[in-house]
Protein backbone atom coordinates (compact mmCIF):
# COMPACT_ATOMS: atom_id res chain seq x y z
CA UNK A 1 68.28 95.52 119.12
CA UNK A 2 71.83 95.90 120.52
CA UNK A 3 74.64 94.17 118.34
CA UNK A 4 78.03 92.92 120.18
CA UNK A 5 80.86 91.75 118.70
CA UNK A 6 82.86 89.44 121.00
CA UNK A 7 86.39 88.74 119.98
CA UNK A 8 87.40 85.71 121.95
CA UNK A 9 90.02 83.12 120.46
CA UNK A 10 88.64 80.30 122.57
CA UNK A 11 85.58 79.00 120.26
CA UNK A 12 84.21 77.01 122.91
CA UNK A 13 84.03 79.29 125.29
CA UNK A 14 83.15 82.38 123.27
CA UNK A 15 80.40 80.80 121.64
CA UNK A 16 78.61 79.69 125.30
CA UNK A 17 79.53 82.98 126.85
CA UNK A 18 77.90 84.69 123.85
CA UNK A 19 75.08 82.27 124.23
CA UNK A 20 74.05 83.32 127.87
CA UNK A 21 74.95 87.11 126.87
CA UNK A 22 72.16 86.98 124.06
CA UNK A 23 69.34 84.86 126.18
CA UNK A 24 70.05 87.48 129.47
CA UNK A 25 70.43 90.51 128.05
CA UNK A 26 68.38 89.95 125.12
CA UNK A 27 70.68 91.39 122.40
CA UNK A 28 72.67 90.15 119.12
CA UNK A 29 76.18 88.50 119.65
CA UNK A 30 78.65 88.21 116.74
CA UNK A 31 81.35 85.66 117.73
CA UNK A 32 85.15 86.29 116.01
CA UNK A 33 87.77 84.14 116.78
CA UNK A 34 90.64 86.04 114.98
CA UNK A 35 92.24 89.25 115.15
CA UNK A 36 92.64 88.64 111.55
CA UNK A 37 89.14 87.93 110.48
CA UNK A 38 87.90 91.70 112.30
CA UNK A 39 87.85 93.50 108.95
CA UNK A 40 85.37 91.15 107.45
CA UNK A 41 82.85 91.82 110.37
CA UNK A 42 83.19 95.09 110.39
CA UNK A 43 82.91 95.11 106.67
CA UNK A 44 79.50 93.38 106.81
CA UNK A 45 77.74 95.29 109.62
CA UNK A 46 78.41 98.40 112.80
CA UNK A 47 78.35 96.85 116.37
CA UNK A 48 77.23 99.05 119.14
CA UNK A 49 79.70 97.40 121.72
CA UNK A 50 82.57 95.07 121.23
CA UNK A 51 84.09 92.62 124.00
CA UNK A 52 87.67 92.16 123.30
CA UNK A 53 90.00 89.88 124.89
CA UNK A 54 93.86 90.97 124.92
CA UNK A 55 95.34 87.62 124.38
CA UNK A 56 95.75 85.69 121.15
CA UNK A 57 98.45 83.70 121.39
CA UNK A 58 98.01 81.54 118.17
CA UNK A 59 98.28 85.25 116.30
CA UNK A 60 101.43 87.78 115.98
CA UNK A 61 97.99 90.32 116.91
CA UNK A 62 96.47 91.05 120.40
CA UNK A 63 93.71 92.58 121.52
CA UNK A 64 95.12 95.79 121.30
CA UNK A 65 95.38 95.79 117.57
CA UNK A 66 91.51 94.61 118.09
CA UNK A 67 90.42 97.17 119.92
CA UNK A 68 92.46 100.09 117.68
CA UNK A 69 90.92 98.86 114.36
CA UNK A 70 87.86 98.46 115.46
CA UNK A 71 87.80 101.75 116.89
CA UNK A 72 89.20 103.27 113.80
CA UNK A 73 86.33 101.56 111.69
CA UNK A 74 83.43 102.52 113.86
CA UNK A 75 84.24 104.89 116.18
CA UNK A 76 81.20 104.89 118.16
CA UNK A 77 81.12 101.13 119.13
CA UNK A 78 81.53 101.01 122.72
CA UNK A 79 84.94 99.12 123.32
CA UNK A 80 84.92 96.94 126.73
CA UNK A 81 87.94 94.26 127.57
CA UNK A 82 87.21 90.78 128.73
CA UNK A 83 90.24 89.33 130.59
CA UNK A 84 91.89 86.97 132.35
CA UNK A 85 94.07 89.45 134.14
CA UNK A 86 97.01 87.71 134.04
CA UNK A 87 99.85 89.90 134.93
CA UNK A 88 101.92 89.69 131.40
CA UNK A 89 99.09 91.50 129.53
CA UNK A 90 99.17 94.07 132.17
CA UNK A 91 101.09 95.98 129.62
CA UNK A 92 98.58 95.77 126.49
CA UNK A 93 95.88 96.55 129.17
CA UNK A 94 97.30 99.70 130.34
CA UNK A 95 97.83 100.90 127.17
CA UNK A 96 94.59 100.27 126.12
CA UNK A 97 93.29 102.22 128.95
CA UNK A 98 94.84 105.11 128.33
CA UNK A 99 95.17 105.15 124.26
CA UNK A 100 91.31 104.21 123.58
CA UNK A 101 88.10 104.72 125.37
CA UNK A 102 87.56 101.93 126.82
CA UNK A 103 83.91 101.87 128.09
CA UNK A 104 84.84 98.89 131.33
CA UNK A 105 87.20 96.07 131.88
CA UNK A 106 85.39 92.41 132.88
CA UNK A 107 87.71 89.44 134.61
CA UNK A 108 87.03 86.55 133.01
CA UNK A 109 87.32 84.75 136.75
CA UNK A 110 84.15 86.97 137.78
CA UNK A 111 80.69 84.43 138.34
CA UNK A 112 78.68 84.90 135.03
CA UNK A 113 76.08 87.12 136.83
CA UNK A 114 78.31 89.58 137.74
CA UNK A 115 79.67 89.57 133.97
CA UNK A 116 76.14 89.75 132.31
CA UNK A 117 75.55 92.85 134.56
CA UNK A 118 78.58 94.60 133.46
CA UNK A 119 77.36 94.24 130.29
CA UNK A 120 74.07 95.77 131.08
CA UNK A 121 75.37 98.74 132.79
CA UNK A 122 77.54 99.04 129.34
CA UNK A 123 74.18 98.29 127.16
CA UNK A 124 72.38 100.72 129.43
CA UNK A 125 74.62 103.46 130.39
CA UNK A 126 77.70 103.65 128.16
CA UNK A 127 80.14 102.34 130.95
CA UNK A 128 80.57 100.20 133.81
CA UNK A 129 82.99 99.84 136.88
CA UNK A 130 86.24 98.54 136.11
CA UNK A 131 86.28 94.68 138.35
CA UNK A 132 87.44 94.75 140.89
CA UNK A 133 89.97 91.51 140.11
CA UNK A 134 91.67 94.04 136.90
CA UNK A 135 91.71 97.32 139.03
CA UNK A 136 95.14 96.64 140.19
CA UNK A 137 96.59 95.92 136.94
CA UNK A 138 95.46 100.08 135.95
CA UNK A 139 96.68 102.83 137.19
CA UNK A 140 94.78 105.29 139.32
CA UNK A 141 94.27 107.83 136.53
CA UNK A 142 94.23 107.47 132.87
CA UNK A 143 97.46 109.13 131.26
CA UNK A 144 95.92 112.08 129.45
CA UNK A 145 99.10 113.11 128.14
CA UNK A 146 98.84 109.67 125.86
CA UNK A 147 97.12 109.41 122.64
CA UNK A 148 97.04 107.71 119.34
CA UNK A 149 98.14 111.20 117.99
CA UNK A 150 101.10 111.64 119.96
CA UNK A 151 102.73 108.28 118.39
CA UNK A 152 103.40 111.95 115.88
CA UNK A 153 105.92 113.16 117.78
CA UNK A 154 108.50 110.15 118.37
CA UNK A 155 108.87 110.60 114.77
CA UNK A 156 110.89 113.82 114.69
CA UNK A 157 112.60 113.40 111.04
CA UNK A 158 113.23 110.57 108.90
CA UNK A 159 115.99 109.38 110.44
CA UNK A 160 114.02 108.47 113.35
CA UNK A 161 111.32 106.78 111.25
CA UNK A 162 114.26 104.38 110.19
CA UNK A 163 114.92 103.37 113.33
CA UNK A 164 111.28 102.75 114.54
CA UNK A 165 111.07 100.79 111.09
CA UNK A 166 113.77 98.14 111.97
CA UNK A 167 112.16 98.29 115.84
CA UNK A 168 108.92 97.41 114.36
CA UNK A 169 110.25 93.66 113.02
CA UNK A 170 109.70 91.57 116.48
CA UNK A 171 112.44 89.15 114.95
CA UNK A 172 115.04 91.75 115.06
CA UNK A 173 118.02 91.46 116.81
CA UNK A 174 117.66 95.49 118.58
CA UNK A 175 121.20 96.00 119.09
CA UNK A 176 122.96 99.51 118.38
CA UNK A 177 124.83 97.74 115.62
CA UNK A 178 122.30 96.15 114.44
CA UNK A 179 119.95 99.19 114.07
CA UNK A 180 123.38 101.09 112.54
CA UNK A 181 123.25 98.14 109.69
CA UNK A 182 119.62 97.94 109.56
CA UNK A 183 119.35 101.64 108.72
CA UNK A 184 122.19 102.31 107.20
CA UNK A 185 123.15 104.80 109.83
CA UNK A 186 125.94 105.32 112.04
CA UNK A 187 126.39 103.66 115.12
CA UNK A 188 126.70 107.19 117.17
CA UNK A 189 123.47 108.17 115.04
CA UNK A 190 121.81 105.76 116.43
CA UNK A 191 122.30 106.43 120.17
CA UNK A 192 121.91 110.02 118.96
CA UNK A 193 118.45 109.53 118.04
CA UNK A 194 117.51 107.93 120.72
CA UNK A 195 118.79 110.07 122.89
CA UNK A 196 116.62 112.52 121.19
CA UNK A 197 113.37 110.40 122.12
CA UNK A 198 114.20 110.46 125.81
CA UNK A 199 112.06 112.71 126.90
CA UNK A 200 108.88 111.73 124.27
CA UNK A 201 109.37 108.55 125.39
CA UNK A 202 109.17 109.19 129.13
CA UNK A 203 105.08 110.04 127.99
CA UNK A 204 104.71 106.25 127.12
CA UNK A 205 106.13 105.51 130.53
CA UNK A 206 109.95 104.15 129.42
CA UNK A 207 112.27 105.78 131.29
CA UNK A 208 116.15 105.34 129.82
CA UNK A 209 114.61 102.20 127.96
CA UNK A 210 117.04 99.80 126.00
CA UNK A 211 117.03 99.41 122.24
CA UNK A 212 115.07 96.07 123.36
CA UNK A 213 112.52 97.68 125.20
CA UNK A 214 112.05 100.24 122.75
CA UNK A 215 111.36 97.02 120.35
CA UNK A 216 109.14 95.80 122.75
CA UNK A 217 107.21 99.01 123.09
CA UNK A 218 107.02 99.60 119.08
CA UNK A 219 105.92 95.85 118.79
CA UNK A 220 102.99 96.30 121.42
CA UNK A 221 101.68 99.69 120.26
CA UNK A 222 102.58 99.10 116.52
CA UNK A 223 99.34 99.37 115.68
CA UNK A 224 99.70 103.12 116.60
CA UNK A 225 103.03 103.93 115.89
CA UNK A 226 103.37 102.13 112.54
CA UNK A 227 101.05 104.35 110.26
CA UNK A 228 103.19 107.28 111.54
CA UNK A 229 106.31 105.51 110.87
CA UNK A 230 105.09 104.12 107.29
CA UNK A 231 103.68 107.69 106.85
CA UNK A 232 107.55 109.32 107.39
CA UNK A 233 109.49 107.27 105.06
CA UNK A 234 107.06 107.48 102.37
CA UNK A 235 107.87 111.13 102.54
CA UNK A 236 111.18 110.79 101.37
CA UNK A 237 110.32 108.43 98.84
């Protein structure tokens, strides 16, 4: 029988959704309210699909951090989205779409029927049409030139590794000072090496970014970035 995983931090609601996904499509439905608790599912059985929503707002995670571990655990679950489609995870969704292989993306505002038979063309086929609601939120095309593995290459030398590190802490103050005394760098260092990202960084689609925005970027993908970063400075250790 077909196992799902449905990460959903609305109990409630996750547990009647997964209801009426188990009695219509006739599979098994795991229900996991944290981004946190993930590992212990994962730990205790495989899922052949998971249905991740992208906003957990009572967590520092989103669904993005979901979706990336449980891809990294089981690679072969099928990873599909279940969203709102509110415009300020439009972000987190279009990285998902182009950094994992995401199997569909369902609109939580879609009538129930039309949900339960995205989920049987994913049970069935492997896939399903993106709805209709979400489309606009994704671009055309998928970015091929994106992947987990080029996180690599905005990590040039160590020094640049520092700088991601301090980037990484949401609470940080991202000035060019800041970053200098963060680091231990000099200021001029530090717009150096950024400078040297420009064009790496035009890949993830920031153009000229900020410091900030950087931040903001290394916070949302950290879950990519990070082990790259952490991977660096242990180097030098």
């Amino acid at each position: 029988m077909t196992s799902i995983l449905l990460v959903e931090d609305a109990a409630a609601l996750a547990e009647l959704f997964a209801e009426a996904v188990r009695e219509r499509c006739g599979v098994e439905v795991d229900v996991c309210v944290s981004v946190a608790d993930i590992e212990l599912f994962l730990a205790r059985r495989s899922y052949d699909i998971a249905l991740v929503d992208l906003s957990f707002p009572q967590e520092q995670a989103s669904g993005l951090d979901a979706l990336a571990e449980i891809h990294r655990t089981s690679p072969t679950t099928l990873l599909a989205i279940v969203t709102q489609g509110d415009s300020w995870v439009g972000s987190i969704l279009r990285d998902a779409w182009d950094l994992l292989p995401i199997a569909t993306v369902i609109s939580k505002t879609a009538p129930l029927d039309y949900q339960i038979d995205m989920i049987r063309s994913v049970i069935s086929h492997g896939s399903a049409s993106v709805d209709p609601a979400i489309q606009t939120l994704l671009p055309a095309e998928r970015n091929l030139e994106r992947s987990p593995e080029r996180f690599g290459r905005l990590i040039q030398h160590h020094g640049h590794a520092k700088v991601w590190s301090v980037l990484l802490d949401r609470d940080f103050d991202a000035t060019y000072r800041n970053v200098a005394t963060g680091t231990g760098l000099k200021l001029n260092t530090v717009k150096n090496y950024r400078s040297q990202l420009l064009s790496e960084l035009r890949v993830h689609g920031l153009n000229d970014p900020s410091l900030r925005e950087m931040q903001e970027f290394a916070w949302r993908c950290r879950a990519f970035l990070a082990p790259h970063v952490e991977s660096a400075l242990a180097q030098k250790v």
